[in-house]
PDB file of N, CA and C in Angstrom:
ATOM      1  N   UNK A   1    -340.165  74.825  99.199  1.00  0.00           N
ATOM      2  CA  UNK A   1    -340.455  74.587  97.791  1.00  0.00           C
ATOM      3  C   UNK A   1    -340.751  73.102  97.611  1.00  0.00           C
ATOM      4  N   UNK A   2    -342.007  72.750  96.844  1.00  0.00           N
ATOM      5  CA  UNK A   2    -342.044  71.212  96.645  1.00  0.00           C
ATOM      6  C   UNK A   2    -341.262  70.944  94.982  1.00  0.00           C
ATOM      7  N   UNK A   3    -341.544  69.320  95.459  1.00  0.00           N
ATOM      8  CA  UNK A   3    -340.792  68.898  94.005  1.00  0.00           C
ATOM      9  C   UNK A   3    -341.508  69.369  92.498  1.00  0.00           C
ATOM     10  N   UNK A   4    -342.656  69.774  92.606  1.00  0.00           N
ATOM     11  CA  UNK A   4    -343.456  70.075  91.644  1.00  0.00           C
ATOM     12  C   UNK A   4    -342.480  71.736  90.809  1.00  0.00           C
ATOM     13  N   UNK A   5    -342.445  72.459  92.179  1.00  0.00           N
ATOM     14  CA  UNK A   5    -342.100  73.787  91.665  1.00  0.00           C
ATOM     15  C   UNK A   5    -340.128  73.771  91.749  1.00  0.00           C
ATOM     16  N   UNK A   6    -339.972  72.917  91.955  1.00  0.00           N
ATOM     17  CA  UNK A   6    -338.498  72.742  91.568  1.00  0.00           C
ATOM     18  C   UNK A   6    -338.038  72.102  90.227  1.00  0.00           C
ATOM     19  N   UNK A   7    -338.779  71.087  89.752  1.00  0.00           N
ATOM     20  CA  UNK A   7    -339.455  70.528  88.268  1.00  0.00           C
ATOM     21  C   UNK A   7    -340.401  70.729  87.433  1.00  0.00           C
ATOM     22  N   UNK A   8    -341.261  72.005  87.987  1.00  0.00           N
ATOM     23  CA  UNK A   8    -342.356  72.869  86.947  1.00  0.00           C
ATOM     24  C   UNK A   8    -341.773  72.736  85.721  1.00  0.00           C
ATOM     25  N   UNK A   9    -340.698  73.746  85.799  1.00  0.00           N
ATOM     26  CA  UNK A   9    -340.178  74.268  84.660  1.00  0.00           C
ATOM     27  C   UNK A   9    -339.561  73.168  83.814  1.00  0.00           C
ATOM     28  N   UNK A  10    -339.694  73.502  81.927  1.00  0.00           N
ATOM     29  CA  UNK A  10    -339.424  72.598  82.058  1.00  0.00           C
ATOM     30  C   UNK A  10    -337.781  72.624  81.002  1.00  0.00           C
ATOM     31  N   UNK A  11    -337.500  73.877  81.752  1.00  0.00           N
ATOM     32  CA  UNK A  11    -335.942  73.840  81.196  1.00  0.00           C
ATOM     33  C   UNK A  11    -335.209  73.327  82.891  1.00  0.00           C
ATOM     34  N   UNK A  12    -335.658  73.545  83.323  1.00  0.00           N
ATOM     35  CA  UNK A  12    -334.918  72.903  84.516  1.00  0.00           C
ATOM     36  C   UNK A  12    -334.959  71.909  84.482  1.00  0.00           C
ATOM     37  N   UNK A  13    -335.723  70.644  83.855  1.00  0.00           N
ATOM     38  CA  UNK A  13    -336.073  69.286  83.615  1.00  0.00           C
ATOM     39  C   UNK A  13    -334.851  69.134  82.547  1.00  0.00           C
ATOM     40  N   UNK A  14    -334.541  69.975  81.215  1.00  0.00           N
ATOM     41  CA  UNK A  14    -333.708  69.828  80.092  1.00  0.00           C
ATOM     42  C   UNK A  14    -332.292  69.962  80.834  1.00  0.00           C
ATOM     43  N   UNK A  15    -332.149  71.383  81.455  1.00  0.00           N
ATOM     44  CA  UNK A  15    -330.963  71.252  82.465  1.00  0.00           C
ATOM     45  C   UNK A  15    -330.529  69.821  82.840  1.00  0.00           C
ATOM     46  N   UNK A  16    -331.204  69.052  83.917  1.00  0.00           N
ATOM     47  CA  UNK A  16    -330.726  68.464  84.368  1.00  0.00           C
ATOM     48  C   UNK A  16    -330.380  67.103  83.551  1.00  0.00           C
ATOM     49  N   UNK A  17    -330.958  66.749  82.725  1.00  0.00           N
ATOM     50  CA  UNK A  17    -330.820  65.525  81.760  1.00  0.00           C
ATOM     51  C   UNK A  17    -329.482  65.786  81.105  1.00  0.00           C
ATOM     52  N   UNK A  18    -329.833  67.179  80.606  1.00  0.00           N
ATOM     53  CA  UNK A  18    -328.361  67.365  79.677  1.00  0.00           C
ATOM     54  C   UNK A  18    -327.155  66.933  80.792  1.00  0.00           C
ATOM     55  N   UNK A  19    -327.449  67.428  82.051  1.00  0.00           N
ATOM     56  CA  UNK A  19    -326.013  67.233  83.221  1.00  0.00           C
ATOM     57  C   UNK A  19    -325.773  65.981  83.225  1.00  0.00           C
ATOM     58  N   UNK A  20    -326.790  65.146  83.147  1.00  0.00           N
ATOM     59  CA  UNK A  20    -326.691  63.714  83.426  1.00  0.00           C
ATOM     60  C   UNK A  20    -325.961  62.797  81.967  1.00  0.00           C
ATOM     61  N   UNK A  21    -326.315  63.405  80.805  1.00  0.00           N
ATOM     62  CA  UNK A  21    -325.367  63.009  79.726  1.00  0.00           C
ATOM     63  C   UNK A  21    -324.465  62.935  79.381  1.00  0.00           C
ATOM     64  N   UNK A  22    -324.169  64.166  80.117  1.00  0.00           N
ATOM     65  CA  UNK A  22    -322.702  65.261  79.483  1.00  0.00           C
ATOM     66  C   UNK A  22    -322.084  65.239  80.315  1.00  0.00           C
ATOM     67  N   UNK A  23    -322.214  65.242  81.925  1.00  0.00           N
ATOM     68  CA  UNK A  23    -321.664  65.614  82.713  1.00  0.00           C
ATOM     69  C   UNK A  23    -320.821  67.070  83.140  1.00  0.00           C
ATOM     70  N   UNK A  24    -319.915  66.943  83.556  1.00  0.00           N
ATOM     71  CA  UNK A  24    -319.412  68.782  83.403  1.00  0.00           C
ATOM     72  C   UNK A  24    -319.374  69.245  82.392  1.00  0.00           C
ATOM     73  N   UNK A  25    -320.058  70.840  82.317  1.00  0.00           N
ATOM     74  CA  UNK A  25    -319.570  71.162  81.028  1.00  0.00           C
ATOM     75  C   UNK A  25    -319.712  73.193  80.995  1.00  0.00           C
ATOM     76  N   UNK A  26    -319.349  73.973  80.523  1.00  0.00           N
ATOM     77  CA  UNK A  26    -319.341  75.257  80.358  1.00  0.00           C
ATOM     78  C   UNK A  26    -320.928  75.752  80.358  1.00  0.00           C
ATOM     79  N   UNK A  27    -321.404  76.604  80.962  1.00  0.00           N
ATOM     80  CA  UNK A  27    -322.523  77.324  80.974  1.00  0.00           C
ATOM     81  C   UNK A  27    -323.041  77.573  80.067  1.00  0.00           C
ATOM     82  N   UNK A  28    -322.341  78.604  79.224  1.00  0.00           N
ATOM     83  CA  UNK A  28    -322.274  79.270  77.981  1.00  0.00           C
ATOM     84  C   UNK A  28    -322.434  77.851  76.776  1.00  0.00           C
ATOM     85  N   UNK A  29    -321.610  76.846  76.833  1.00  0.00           N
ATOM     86  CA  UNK A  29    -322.223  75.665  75.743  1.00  0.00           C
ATOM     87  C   UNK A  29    -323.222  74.914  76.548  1.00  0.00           C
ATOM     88  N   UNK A  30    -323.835  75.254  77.868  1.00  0.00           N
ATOM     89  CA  UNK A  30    -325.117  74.476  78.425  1.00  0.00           C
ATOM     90  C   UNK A  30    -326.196  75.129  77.729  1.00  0.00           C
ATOM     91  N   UNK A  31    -326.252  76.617  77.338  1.00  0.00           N
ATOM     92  CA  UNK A  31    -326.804  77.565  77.073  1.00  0.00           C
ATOM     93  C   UNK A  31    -327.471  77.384  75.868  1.00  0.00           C
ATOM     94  N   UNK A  32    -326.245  76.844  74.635  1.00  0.00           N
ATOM     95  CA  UNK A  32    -326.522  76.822  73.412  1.00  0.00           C
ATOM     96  C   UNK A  32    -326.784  75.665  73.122  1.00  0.00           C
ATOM     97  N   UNK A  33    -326.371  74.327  73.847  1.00  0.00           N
ATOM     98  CA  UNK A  33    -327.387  73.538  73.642  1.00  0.00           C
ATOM     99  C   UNK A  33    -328.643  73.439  74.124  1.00  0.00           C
ATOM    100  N   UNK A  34    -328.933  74.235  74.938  1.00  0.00           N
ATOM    101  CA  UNK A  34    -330.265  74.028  75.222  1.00  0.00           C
ATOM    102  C   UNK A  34    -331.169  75.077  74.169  1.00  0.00           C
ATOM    103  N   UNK A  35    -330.518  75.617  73.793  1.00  0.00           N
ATOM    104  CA  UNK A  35    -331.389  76.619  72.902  1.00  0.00           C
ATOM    105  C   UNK A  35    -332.052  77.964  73.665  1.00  0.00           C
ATOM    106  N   UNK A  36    -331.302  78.609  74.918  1.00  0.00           N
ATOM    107  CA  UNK A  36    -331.649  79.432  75.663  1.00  0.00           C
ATOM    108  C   UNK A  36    -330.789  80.395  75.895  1.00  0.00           C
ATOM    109  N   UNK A  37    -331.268  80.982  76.261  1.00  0.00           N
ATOM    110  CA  UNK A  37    -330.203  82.696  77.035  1.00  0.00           C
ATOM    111  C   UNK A  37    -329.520  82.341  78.443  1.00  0.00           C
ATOM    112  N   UNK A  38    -328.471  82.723  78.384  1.00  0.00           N
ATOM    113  CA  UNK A  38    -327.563  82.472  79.157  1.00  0.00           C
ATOM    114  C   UNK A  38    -327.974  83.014  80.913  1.00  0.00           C
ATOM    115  N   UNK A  39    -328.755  83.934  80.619  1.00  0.00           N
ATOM    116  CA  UNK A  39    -330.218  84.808  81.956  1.00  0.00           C
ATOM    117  C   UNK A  39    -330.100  83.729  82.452  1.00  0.00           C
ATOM    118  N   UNK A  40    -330.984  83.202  81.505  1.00  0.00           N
ATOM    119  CA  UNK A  40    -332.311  82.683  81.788  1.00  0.00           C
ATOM    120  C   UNK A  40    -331.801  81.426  82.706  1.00  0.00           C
ATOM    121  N   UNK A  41    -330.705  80.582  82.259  1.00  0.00           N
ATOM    122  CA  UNK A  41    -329.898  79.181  82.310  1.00  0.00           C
ATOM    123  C   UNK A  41    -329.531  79.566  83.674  1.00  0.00           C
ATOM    124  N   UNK A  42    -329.091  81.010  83.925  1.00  0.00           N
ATOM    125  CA  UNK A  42    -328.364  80.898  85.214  1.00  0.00           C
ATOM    126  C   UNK A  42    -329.287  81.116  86.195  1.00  0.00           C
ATOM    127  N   UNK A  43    -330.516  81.607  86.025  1.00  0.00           N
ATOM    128  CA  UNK A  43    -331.446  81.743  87.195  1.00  0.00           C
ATOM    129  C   UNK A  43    -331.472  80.611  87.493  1.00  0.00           C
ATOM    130  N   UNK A  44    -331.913  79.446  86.448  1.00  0.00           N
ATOM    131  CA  UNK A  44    -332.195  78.126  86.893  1.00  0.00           C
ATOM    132  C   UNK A  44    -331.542  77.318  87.939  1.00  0.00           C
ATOM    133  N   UNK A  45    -330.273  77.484  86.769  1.00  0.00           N
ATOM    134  CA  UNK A  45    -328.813  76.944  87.486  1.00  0.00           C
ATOM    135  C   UNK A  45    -328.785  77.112  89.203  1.00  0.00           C
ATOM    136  N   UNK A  46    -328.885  78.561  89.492  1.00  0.00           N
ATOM    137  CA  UNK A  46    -329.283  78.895  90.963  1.00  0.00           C
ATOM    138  C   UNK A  46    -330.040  77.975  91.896  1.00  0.00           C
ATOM    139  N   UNK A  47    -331.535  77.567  91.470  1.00  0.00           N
ATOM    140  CA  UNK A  47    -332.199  77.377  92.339  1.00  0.00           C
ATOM    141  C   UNK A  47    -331.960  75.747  92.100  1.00  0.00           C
ATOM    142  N   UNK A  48    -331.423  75.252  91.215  1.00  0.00           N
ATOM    143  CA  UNK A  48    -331.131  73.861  91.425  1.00  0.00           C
ATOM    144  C   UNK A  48    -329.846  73.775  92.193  1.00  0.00           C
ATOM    145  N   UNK A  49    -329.044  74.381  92.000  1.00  0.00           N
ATOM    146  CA  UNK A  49    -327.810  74.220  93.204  1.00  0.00           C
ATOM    147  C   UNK A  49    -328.185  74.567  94.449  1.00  0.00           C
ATOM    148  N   UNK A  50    -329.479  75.541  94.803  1.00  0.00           N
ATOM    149  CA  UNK A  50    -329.974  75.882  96.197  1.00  0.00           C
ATOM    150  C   UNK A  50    -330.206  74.234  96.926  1.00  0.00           C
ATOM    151  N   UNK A  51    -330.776  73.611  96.176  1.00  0.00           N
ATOM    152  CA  UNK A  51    -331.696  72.416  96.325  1.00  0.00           C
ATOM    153  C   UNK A  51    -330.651  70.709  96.518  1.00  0.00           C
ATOM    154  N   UNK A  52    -329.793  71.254  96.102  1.00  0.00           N
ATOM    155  CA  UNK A  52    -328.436  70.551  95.840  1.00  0.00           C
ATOM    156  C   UNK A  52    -328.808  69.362  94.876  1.00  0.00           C
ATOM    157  N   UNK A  53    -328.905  69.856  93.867  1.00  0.00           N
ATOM    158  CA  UNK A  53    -328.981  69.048  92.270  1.00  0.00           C
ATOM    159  C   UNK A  53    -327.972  69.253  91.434  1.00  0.00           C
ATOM    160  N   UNK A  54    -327.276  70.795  91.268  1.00  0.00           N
ATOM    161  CA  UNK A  54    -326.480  70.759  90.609  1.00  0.00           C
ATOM    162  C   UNK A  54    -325.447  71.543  91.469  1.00  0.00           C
ATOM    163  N   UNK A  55    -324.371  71.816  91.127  1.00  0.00           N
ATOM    164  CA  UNK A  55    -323.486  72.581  91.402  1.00  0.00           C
ATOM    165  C   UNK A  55    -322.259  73.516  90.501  1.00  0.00           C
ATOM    166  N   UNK A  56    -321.321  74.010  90.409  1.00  0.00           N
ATOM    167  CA  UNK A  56    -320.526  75.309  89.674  1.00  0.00           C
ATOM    168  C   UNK A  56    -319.188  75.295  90.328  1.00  0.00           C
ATOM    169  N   UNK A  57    -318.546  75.382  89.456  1.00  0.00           N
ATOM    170  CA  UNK A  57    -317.155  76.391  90.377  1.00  0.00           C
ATOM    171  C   UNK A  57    -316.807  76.922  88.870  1.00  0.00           C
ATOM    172  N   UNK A  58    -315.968  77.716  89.052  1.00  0.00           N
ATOM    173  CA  UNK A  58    -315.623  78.748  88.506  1.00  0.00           C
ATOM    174  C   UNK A  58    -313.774  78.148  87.940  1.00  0.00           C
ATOM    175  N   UNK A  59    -313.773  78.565  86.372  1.00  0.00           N
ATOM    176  CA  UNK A  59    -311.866  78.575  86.373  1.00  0.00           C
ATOM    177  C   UNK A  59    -312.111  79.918  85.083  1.00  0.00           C
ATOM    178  N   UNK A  60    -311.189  80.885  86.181  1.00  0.00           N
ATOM    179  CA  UNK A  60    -311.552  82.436  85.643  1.00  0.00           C
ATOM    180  C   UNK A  60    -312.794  83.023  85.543  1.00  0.00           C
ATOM    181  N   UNK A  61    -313.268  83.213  84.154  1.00  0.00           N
ATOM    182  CA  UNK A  61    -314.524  83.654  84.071  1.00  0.00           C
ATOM    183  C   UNK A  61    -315.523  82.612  83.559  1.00  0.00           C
ATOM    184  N   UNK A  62    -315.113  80.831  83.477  1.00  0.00           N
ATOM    185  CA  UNK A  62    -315.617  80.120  83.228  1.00  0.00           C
ATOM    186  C   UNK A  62    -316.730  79.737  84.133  1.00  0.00           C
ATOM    187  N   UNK A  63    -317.858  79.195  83.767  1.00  0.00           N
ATOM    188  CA  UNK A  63    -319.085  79.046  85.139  1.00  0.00           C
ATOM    189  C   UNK A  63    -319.239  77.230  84.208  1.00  0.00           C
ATOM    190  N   UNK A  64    -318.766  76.289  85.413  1.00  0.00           N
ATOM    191  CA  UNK A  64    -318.685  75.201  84.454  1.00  0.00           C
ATOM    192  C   UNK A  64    -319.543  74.044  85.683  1.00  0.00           C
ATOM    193  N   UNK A  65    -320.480  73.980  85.310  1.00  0.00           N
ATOM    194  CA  UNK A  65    -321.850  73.403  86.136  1.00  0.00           C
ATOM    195  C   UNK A  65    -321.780  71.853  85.822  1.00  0.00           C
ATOM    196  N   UNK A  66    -322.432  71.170  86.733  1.00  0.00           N
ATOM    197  CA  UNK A  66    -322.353  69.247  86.579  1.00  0.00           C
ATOM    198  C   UNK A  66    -323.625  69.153  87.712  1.00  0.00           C
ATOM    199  N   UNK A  67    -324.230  67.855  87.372  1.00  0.00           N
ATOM    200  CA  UNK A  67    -324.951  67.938  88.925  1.00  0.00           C
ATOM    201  C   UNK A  67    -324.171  66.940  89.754  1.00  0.00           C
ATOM    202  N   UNK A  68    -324.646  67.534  91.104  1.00  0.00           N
ATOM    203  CA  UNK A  68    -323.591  67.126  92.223  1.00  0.00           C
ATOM    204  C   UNK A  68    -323.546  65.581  92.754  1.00  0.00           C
ATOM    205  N   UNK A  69    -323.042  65.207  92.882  1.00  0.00           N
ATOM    206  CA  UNK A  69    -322.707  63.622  93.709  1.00  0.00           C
ATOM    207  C   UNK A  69    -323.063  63.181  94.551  1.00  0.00           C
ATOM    208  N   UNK A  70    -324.314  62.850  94.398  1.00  0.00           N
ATOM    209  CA  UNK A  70    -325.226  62.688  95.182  1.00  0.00           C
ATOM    210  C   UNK A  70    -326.347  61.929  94.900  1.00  0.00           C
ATOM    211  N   UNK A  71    -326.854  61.252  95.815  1.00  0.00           N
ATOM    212  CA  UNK A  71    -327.908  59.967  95.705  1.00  0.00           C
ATOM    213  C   UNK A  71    -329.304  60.848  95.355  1.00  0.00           C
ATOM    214  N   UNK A  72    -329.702  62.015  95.377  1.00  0.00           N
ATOM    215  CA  UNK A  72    -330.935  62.479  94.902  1.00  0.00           C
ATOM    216  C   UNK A  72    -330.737  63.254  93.743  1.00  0.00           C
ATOM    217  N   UNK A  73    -329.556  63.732  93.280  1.00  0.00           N
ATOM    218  CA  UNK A  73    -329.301  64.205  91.977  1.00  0.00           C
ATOM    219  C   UNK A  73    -329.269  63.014  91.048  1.00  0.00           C
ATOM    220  N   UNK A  74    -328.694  61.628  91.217  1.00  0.00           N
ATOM    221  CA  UNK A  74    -328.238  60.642  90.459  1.00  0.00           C
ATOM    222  C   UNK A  74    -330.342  60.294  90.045  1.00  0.00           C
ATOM    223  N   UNK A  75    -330.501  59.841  91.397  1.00  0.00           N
ATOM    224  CA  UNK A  75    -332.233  58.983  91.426  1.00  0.00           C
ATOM    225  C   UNK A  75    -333.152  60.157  90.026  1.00  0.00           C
ATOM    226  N   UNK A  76    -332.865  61.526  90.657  1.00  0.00           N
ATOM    227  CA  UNK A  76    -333.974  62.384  90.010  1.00  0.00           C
ATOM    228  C   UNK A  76    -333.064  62.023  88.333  1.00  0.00           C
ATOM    229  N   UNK A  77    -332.164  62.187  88.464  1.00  0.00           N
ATOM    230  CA  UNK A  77    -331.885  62.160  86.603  1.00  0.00           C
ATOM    231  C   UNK A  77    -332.225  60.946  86.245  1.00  0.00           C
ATOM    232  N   UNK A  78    -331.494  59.443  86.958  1.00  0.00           N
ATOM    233  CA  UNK A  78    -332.064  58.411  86.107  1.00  0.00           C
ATOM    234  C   UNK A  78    -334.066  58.806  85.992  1.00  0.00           C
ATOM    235  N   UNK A  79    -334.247  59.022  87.081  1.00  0.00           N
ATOM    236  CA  UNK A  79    -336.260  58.952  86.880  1.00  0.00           C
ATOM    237  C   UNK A  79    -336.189  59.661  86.100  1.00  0.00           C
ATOM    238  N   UNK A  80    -336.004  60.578  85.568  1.00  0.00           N
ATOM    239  CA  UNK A  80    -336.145  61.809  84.472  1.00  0.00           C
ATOM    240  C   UNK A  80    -335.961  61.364  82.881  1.00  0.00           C
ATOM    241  N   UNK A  81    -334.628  60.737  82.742  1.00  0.00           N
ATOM    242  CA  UNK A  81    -334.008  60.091  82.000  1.00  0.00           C
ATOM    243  C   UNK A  81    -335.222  58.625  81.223  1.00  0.00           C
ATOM    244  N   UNK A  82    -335.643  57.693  82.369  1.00  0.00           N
ATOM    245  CA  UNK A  82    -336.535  56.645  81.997  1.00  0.00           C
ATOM    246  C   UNK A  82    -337.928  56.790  82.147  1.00  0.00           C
ATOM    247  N   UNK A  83    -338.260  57.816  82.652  1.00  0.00           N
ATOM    248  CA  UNK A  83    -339.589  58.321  81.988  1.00  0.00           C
ATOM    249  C   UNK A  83    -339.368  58.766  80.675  1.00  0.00           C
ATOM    250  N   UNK A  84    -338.304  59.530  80.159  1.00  0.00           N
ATOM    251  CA  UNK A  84    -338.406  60.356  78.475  1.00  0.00           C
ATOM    252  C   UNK A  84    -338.139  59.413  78.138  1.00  0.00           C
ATOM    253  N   UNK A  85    -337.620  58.186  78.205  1.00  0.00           N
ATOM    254  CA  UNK A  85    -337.543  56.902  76.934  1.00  0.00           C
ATOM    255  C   UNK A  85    -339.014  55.951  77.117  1.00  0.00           C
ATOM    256  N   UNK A  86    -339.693  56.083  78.057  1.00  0.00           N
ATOM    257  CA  UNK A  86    -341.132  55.555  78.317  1.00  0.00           C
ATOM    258  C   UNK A  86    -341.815  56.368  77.123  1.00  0.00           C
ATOM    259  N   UNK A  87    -341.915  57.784  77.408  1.00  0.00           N
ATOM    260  CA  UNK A  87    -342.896  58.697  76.739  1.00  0.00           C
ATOM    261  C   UNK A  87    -342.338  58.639  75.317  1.00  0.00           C
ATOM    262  N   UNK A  88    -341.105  58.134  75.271  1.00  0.00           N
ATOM    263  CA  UNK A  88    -340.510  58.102  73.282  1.00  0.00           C
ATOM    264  C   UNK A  88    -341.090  56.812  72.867  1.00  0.00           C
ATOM    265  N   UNK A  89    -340.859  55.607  73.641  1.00  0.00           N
ATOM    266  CA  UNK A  89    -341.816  54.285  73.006  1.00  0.00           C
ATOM    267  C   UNK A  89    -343.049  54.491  73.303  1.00  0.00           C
ATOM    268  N   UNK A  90    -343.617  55.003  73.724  1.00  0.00           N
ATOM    269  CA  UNK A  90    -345.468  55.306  73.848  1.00  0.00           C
ATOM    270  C   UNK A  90    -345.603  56.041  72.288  1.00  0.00           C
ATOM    271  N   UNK A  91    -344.905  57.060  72.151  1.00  0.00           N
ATOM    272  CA  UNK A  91    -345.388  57.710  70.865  1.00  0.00           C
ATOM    273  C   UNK A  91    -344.900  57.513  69.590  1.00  0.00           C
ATOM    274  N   UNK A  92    -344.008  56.182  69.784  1.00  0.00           N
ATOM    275  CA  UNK A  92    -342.989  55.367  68.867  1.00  0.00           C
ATOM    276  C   UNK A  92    -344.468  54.714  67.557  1.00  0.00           C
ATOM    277  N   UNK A  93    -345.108  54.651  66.350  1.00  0.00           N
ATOM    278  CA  UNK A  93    -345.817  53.534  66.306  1.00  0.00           C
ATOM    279  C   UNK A  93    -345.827  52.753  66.593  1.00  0.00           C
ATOM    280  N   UNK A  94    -344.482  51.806  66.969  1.00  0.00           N
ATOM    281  CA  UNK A  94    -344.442  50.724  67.658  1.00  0.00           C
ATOM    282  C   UNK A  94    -344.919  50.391  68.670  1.00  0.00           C
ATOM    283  N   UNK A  95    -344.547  51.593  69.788  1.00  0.00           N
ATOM    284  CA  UNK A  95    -345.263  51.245  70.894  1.00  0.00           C
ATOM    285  C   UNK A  95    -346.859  51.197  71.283  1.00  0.00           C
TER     286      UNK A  95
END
């Protein structure tokens, strides 16, 4: 898989920013802040932990996701992160 089709999507892009804000947090409130179905969040969830971006463990029936600790999870969120404040002052009038 290239980086293109691991970052196509672009709730997998929202995924991971939100991880990088929030840090750990419940599936089910990853879900509703993102404004998505809980499906849908966990397919994602999947193929970014395949890739080792994010990761899960479980307390009971909780599915409580963070991305993982790691020098290519940290790099891809800050780049992710300072490109969307690039593309907010570009369309700022100011900018």
């Amino acid at each position: 898989m290239t980086v293109e089709e691991v970052l196509g999507a672009p709730l997998r892009i929202r995924i991971i920013l939100a991880l990088w804000k929030t840090g750990e947090v419940n599936a089910t409130e990853l879900a509703r802040r993102l404004e998505t179905n809980y499906s849908q969040l966990v397919a994602h969830l999947k193929l970014l932990a395949k890739y080792g971006i994010v990761e899960e463990r479980r307390i009971g029936r909780a599915r409580l996701v963070k991305l993982r600790s790691t020098n290519l999870a940290e790099m891809l969120a800050k780049a992710l992160e300072e490109a969307e404040e690039k593309l907010k002052t570009k369309a700022s009038p100011q900018g």
